[in-house]
PDB file of N, CA and C in Angstrom:
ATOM      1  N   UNK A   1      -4.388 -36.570  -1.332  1.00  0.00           N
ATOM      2  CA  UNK A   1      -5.149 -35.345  -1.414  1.00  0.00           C
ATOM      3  C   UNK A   1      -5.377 -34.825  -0.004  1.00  0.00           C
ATOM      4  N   UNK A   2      -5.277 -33.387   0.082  1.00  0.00           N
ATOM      5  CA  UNK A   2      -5.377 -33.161   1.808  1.00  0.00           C
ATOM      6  C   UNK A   2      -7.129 -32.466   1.454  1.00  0.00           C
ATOM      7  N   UNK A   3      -7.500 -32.301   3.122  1.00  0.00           N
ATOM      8  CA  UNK A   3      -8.881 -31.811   3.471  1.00  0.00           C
ATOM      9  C   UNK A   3      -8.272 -30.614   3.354  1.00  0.00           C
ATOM     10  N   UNK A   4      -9.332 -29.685   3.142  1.00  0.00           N
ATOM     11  CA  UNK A   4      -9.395 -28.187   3.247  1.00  0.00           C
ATOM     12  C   UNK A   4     -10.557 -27.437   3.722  1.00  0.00           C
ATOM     13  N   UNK A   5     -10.603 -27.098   5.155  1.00  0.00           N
ATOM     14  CA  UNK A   5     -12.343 -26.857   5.593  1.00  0.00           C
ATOM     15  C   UNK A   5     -12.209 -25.547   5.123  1.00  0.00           C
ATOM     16  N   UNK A   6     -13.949 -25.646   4.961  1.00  0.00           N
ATOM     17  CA  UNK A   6     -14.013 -24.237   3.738  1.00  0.00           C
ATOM     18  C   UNK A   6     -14.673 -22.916   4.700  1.00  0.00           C
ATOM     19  N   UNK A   7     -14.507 -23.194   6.312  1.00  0.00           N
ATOM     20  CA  UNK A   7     -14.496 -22.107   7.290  1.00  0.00           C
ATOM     21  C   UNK A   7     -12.566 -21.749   7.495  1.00  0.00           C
ATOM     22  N   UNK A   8     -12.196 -22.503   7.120  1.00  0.00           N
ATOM     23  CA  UNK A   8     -10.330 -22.300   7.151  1.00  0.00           C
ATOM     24  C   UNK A   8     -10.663 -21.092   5.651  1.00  0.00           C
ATOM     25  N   UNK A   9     -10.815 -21.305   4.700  1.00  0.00           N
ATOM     26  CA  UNK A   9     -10.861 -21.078   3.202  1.00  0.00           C
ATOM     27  C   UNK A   9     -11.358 -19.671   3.286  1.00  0.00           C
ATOM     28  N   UNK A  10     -12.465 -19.399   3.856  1.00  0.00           N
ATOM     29  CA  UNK A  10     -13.573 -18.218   4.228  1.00  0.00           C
ATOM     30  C   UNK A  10     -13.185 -16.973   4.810  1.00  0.00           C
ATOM     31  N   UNK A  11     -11.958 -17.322   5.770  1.00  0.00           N
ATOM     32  CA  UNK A  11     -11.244 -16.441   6.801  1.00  0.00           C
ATOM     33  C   UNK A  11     -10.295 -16.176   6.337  1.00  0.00           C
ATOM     34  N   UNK A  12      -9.272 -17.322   5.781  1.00  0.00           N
ATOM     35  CA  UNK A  12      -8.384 -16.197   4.697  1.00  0.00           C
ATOM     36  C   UNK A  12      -8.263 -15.167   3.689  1.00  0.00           C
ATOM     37  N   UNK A  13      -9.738 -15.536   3.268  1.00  0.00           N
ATOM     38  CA  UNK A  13     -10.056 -14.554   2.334  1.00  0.00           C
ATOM     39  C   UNK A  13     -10.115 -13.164   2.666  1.00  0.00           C
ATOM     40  N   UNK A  14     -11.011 -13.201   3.864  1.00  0.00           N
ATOM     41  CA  UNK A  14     -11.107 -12.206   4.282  1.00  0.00           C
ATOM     42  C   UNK A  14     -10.029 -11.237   5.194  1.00  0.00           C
ATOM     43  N   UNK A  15      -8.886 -11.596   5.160  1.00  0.00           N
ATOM     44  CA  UNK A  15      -7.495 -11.171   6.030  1.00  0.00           C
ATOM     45  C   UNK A  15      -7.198  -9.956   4.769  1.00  0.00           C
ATOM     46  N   UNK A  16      -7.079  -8.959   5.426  1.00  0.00           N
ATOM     47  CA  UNK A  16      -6.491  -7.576   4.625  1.00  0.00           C
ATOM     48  C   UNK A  16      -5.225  -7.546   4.273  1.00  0.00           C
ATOM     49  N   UNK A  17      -5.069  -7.764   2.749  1.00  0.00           N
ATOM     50  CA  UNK A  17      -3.492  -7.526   2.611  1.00  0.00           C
ATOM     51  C   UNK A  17      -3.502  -6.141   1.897  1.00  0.00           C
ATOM     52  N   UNK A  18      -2.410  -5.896   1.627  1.00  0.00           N
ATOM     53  CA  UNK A  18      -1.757  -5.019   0.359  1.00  0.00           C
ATOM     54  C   UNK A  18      -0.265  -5.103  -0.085  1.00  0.00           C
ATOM     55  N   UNK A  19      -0.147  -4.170  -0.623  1.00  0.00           N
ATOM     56  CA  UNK A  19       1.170  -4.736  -1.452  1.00  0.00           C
ATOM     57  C   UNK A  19       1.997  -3.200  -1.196  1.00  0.00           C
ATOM     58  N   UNK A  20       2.619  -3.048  -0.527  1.00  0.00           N
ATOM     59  CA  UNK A  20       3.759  -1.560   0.256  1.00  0.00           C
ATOM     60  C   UNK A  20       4.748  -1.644   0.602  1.00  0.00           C
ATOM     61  N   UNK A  21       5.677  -0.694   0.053  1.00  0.00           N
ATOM     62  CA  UNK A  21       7.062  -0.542   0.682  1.00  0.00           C
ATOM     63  C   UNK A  21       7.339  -0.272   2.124  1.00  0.00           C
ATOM     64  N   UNK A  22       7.898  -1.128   2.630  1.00  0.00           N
ATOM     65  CA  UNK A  22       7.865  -1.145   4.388  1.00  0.00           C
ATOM     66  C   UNK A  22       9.100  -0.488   4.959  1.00  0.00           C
ATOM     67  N   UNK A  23       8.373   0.929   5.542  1.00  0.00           N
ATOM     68  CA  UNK A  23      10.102   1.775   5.500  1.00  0.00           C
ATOM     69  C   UNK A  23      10.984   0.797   6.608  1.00  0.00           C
ATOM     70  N   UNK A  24      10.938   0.124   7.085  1.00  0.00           N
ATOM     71  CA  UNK A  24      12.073  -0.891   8.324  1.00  0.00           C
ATOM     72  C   UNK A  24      13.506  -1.279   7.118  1.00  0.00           C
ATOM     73  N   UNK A  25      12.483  -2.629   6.959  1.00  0.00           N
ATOM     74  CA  UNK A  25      13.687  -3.354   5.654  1.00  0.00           C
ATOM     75  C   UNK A  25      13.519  -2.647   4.124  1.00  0.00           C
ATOM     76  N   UNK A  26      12.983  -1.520   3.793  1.00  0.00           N
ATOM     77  CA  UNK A  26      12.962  -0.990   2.798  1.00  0.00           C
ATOM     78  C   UNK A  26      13.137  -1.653   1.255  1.00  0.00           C
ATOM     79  N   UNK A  27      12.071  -2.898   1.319  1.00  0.00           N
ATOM     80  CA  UNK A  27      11.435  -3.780   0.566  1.00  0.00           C
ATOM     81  C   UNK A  27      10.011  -3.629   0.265  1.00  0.00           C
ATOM     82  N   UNK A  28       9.887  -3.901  -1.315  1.00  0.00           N
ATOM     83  CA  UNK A  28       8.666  -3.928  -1.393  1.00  0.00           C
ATOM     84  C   UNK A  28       7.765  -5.417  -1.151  1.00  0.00           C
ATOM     85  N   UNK A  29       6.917  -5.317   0.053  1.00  0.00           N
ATOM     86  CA  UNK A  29       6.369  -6.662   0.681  1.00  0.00           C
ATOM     87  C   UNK A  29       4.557  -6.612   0.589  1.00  0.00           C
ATOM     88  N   UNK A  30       4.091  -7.412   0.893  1.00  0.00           N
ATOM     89  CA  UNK A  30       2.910  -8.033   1.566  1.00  0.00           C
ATOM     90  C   UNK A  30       2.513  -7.329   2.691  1.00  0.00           C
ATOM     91  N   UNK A  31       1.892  -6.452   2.908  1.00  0.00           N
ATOM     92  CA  UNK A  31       1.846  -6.381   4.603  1.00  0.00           C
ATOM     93  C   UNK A  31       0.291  -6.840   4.540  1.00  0.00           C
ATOM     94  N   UNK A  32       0.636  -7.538   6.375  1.00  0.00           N
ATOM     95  CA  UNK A  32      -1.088  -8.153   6.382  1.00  0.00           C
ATOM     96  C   UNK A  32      -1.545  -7.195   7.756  1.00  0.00           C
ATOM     97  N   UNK A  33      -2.413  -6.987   7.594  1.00  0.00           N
ATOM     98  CA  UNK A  33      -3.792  -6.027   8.535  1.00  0.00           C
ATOM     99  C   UNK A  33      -3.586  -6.803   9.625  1.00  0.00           C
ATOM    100  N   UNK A  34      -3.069  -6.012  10.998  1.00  0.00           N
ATOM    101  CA  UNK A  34      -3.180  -6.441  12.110  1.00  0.00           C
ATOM    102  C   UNK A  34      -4.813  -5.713  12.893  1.00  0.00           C
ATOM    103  N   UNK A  35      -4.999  -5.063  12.584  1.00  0.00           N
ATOM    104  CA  UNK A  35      -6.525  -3.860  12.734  1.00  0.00           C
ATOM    105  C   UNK A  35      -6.206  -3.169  11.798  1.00  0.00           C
ATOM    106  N   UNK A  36      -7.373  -2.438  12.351  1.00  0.00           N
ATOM    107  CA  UNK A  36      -7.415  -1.300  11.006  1.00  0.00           C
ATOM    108  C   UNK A  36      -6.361  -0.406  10.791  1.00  0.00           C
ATOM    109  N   UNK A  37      -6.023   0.351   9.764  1.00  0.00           N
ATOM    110  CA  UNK A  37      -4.553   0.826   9.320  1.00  0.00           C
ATOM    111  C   UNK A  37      -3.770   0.413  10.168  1.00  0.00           C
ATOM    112  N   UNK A  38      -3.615  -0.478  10.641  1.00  0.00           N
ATOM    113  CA  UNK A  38      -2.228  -1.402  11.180  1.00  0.00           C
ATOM    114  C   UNK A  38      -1.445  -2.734  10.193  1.00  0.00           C
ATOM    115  N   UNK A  39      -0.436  -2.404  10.037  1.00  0.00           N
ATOM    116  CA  UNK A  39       0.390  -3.889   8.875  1.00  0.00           C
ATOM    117  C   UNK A  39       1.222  -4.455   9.518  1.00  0.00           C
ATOM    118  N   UNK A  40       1.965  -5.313   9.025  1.00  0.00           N
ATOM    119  CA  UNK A  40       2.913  -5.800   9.592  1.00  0.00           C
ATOM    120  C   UNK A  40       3.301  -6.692   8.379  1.00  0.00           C
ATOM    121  N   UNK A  41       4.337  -6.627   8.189  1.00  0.00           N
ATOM    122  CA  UNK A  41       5.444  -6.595   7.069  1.00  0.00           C
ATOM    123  C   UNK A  41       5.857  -7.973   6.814  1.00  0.00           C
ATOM    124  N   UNK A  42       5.371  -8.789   5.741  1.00  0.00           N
ATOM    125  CA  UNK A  42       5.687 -10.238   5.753  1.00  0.00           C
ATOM    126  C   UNK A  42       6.889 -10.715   5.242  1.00  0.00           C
ATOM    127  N   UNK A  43       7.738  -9.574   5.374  1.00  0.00           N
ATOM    128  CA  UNK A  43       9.271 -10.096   5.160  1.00  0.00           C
ATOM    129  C   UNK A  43      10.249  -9.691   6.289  1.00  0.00           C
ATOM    130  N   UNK A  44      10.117  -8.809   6.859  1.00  0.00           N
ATOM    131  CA  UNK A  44      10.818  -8.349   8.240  1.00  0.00           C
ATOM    132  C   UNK A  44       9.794  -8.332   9.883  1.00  0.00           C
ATOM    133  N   UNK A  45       8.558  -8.507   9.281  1.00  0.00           N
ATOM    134  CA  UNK A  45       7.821  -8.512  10.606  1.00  0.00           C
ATOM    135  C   UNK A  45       7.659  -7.224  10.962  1.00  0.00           C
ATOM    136  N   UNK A  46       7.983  -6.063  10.569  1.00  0.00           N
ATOM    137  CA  UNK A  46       8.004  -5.105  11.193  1.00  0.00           C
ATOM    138  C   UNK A  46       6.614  -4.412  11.471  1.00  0.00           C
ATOM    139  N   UNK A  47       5.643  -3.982  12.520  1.00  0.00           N
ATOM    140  CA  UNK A  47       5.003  -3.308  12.175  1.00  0.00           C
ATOM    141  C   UNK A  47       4.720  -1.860  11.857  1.00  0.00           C
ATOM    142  N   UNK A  48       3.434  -1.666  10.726  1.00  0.00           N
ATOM    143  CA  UNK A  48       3.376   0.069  10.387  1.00  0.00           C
ATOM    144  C   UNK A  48       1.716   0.302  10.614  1.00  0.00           C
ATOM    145  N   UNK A  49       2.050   1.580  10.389  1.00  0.00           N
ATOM    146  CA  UNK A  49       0.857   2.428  10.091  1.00  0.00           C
ATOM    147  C   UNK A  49       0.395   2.654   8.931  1.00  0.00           C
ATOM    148  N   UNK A  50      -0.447   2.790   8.484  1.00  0.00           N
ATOM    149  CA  UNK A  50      -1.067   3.081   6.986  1.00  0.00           C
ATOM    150  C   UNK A  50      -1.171   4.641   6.891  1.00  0.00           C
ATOM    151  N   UNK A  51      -0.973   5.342   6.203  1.00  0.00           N
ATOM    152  CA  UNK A  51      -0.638   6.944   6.140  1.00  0.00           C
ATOM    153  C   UNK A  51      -1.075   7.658   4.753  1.00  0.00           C
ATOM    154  N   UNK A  52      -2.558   7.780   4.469  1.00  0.00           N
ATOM    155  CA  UNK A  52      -3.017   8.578   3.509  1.00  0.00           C
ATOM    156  C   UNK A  52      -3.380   9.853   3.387  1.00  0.00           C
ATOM    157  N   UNK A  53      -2.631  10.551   2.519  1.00  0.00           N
ATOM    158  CA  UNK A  53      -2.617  11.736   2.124  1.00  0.00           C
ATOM    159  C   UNK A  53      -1.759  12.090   0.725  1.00  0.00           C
ATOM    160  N   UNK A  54      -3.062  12.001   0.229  1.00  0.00           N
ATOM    161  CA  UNK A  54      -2.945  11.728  -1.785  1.00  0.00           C
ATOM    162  C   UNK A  54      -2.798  10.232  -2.095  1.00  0.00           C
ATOM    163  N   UNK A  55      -1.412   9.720  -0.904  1.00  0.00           N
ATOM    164  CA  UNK A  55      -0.840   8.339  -1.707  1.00  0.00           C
ATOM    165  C   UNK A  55      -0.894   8.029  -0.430  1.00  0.00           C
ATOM    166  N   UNK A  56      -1.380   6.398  -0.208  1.00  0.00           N
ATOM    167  CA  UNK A  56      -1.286   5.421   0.721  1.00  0.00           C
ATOM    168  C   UNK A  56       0.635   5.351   1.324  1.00  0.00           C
ATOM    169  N   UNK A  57       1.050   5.786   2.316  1.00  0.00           N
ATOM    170  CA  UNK A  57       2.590   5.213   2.594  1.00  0.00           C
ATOM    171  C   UNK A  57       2.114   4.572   3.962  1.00  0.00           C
ATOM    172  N   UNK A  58       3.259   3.775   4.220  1.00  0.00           N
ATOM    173  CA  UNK A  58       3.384   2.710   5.495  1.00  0.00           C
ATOM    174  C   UNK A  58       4.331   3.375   6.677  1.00  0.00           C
ATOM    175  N   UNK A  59       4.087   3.573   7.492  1.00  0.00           N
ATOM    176  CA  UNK A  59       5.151   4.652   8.210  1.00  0.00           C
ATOM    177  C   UNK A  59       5.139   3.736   9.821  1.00  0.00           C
ATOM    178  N   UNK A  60       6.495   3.844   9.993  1.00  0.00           N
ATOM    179  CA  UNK A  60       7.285   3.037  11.330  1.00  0.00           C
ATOM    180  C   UNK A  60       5.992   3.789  12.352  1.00  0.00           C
ATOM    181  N   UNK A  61       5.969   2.708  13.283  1.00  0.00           N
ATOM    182  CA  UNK A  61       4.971   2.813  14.928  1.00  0.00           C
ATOM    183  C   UNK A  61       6.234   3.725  15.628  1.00  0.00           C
ATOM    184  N   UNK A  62       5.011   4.722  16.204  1.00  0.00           N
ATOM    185  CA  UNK A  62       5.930   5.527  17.503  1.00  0.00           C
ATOM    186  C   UNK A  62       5.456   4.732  18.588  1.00  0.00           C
ATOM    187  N   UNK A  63       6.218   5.238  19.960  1.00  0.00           N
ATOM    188  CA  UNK A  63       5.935   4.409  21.124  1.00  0.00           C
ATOM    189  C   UNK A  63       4.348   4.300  21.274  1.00  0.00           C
ATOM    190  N   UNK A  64       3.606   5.868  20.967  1.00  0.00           N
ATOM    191  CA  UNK A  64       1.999   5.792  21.335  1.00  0.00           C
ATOM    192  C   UNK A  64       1.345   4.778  20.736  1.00  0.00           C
ATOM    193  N   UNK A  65       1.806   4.645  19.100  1.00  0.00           N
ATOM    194  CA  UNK A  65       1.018   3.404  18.557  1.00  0.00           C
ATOM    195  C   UNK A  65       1.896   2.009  18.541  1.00  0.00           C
ATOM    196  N   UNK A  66       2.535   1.301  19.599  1.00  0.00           N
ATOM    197  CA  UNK A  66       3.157   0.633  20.155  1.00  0.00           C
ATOM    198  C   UNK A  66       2.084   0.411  21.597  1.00  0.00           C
ATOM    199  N   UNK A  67       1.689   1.026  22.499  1.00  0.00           N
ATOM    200  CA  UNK A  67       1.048   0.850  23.202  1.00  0.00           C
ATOM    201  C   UNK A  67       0.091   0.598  22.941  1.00  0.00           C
ATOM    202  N   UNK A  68      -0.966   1.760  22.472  1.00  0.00           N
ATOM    203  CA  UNK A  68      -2.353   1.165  21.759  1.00  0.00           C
ATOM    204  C   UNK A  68      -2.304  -0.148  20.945  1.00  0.00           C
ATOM    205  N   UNK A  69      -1.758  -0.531  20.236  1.00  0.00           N
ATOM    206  CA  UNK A  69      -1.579  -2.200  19.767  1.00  0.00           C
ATOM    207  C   UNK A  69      -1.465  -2.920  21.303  1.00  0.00           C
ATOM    208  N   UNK A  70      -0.486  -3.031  22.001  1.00  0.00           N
ATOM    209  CA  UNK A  70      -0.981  -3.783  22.753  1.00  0.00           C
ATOM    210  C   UNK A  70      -1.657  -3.396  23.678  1.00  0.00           C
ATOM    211  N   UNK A  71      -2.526  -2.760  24.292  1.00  0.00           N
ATOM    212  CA  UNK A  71      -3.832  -2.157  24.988  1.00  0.00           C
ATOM    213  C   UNK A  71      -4.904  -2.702  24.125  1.00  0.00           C
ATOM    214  N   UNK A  72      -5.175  -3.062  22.644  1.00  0.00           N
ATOM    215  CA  UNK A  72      -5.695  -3.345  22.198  1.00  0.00           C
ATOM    216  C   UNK A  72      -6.175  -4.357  21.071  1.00  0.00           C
ATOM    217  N   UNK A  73      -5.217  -5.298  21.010  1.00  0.00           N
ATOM    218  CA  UNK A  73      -4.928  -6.453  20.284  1.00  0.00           C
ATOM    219  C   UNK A  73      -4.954  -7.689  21.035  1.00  0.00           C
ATOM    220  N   UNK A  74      -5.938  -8.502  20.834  1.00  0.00           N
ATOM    221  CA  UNK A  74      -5.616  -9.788  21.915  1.00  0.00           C
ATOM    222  C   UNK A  74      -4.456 -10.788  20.984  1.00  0.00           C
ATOM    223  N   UNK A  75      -3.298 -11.076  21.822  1.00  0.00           N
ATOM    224  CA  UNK A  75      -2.314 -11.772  21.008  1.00  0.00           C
ATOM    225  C   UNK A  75      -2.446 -13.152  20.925  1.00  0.00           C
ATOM    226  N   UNK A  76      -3.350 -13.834  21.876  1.00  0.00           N
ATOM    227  CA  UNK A  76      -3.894 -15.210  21.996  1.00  0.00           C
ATOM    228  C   UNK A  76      -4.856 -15.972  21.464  1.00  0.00           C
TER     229      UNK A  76
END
C-alpha cells in the first residue's frame, strides 16, 4: 500500500483543468492552468490562451504573451 499525504491530495485538486481543442496538435486534450487564462496542452505541451466570446476557444501565444509568461511565471 503506498502513503498519500493529503497536502499532496489538496493541491491537486485545486490545479485548473478543462477539457479543449488545442489549435497546435489539433486534438481534443486536457489543458492544465499555467495562470489565469493560460493552458498548456497535456498532449503536445503546447501553450494557449483561453479566448471567450460566446464560446470558450484556446488560441496559440503571440510573441507578447510568450514574454509576459516568462516575465511572470516562476519556472522553479
Amino acid at each position: 500500500m503506498s502513503y498519500i499525504d493529503k497536502k499532496s491530495v489538496k493541491f491537486f485538486q485545486k490545479i485548473d483543468t478543462v477539457n479543449g481543442r488545442c489549435e497546435e496538435c489539433q486534438e481534443d486534450a486536457i489543458l492544465v492552468a499555467i495562470v489565469s487564462d493560460f493552458y498548456r496542452c497535456t498532449n503536445c505541451g503546447h501553450d494557449t490562451k483561453q479566448h471567450i466570446n460566446g464560446s470558450i476557444r484556446y488560441l496559440k501565444l503571440d510573441e507578447l504573451d510568450k514574454k509576459w509568461l516568462k516575465a511572470n511565471v516562476d519556472n522553479g
